[in-house]
C-alpha atoms as a PDB file:
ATOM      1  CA  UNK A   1      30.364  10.534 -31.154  1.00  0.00           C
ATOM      2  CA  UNK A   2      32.926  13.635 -31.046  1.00  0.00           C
ATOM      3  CA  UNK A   3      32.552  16.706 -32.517  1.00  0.00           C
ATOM      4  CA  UNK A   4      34.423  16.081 -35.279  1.00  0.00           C
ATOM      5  CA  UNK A   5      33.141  13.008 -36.531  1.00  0.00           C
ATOM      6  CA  UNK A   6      29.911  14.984 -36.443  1.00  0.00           C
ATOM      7  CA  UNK A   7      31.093  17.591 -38.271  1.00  0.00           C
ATOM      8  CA  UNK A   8      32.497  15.278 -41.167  1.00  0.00           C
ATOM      9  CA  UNK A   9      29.157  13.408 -40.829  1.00  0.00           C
ATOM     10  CA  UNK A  10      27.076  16.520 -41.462  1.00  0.00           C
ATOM     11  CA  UNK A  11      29.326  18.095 -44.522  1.00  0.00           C
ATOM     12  CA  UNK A  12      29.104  14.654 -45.639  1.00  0.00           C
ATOM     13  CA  UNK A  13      25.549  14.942 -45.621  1.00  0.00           C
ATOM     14  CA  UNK A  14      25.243  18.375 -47.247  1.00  0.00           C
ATOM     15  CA  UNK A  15      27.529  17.798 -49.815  1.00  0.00           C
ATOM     16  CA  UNK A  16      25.393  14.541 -51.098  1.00  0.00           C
ATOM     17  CA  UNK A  17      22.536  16.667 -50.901  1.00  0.00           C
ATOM     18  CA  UNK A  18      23.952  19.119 -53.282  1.00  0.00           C
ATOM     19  CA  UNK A  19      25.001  16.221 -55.536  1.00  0.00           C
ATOM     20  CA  UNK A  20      21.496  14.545 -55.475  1.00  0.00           C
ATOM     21  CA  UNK A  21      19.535  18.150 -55.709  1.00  0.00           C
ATOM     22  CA  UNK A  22      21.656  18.848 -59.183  1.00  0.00           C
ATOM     23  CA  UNK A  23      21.102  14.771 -59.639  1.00  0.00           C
ATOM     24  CA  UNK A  24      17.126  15.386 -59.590  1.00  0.00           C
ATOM     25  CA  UNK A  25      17.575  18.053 -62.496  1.00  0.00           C
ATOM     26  CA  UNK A  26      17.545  14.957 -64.957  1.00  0.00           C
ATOM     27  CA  UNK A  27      17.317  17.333 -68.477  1.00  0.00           C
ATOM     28  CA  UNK A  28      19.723  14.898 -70.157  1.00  0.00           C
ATOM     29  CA  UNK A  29      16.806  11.852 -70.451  1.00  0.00           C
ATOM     30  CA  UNK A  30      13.942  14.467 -71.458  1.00  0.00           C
ATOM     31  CA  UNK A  31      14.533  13.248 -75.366  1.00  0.00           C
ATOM     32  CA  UNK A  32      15.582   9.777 -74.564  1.00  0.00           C
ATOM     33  CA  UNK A  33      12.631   7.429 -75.339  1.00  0.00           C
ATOM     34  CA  UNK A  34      15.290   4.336 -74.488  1.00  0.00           C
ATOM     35  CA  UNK A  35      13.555   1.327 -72.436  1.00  0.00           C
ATOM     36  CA  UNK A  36      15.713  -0.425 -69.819  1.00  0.00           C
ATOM     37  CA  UNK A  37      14.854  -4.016 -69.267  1.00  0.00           C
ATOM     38  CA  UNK A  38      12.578  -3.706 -72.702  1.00  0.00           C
ATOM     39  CA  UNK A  39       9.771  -2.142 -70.623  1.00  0.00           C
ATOM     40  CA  UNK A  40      11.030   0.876 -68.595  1.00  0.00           C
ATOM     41  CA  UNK A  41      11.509   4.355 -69.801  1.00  0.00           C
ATOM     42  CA  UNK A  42      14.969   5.873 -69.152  1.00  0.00           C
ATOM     43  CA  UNK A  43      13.449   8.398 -67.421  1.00  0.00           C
ATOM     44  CA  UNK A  44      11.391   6.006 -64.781  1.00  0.00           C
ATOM     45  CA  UNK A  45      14.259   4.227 -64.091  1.00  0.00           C
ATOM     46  CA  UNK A  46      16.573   6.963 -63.288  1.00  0.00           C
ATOM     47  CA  UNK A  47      14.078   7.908 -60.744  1.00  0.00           C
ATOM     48  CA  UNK A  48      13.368   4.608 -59.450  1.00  0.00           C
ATOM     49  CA  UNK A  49      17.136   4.538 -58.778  1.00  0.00           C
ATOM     50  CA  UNK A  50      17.251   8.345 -57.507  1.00  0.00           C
ATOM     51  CA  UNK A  51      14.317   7.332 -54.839  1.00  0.00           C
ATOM     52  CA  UNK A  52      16.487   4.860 -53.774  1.00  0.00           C
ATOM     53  CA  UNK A  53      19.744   6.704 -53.629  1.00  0.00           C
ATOM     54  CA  UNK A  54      17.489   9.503 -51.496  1.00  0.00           C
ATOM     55  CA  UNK A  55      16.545   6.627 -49.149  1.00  0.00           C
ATOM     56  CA  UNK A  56      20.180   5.876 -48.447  1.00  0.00           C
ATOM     57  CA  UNK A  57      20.790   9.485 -48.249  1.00  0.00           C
ATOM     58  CA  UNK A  58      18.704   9.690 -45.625  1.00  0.00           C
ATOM     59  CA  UNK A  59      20.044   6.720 -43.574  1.00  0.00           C
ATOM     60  CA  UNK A  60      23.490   7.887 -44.006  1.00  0.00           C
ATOM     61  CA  UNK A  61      22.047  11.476 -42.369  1.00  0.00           C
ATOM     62  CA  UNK A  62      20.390   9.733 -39.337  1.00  0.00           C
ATOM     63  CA  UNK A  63      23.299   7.556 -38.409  1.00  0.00           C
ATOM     64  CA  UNK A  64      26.255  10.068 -39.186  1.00  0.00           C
ATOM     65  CA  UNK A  65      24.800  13.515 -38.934  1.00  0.00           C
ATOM     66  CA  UNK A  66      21.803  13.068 -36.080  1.00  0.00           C
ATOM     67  CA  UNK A  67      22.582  15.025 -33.141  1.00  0.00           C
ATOM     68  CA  UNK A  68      22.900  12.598 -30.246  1.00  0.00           C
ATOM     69  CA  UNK A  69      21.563  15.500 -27.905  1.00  0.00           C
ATOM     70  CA  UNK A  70      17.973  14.754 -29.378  1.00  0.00           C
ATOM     71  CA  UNK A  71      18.326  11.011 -28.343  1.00  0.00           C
ATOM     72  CA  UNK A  72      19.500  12.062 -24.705  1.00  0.00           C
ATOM     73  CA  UNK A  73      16.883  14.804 -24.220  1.00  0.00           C
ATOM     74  CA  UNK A  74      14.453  12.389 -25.466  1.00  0.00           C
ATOM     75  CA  UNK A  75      15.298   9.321 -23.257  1.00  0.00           C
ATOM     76  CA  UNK A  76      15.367  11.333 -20.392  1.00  0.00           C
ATOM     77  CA  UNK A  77      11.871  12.574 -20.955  1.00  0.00           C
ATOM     78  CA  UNK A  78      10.493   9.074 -21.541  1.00  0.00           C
ATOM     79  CA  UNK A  79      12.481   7.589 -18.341  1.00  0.00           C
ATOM     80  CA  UNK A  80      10.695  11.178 -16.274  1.00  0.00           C
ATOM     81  CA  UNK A  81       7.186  10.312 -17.922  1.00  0.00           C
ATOM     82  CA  UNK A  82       7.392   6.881 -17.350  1.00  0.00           C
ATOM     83  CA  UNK A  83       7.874   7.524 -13.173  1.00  0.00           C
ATOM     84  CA  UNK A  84       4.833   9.422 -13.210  1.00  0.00           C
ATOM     85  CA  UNK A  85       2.452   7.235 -14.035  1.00  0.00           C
END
């Protein structure tokens, strides 16, 4: 991965996070005492599908925004301790 596409990767990332942080303030279902699928409150559900949406957040910010230097450092150490014993 180049620089760039790293770059795009992580304001990618940041900007969703802003999106999902102002996502979280959910003020607009306080009132609403709606049920989705006759048994869920609005409310429940939006989080259900915010907990998701977080989860994919967080997949798209390990495989676009992850520096690959970790990975290297880290496989080297293993293949180093691994010799040792």
């Amino acid at each position: 991965m180049n620089g760039s596409q790293s770059s795009s990767g992580k304001s990618l990332v940041w900007l969703l996070f802003v999106v999902m942080f102002f996502a979280h303030q959910d003020f607009w279902w306080w009132d609403d005492s709606s049920l989705v699928l006759g048994f869920l409150p609005i409310g429940l559900a939006y989080h259900a599908l915010f907990s998701i949406g977080c989860a994919l957040l967080g997949w798209l910010a390990i495989s676009k925004a992850w520096p690959t230097e970790l990975e290297v450092f880290a496989d080297e150490m293993e293949e180093t301790d691994s010799t040792k014993i």
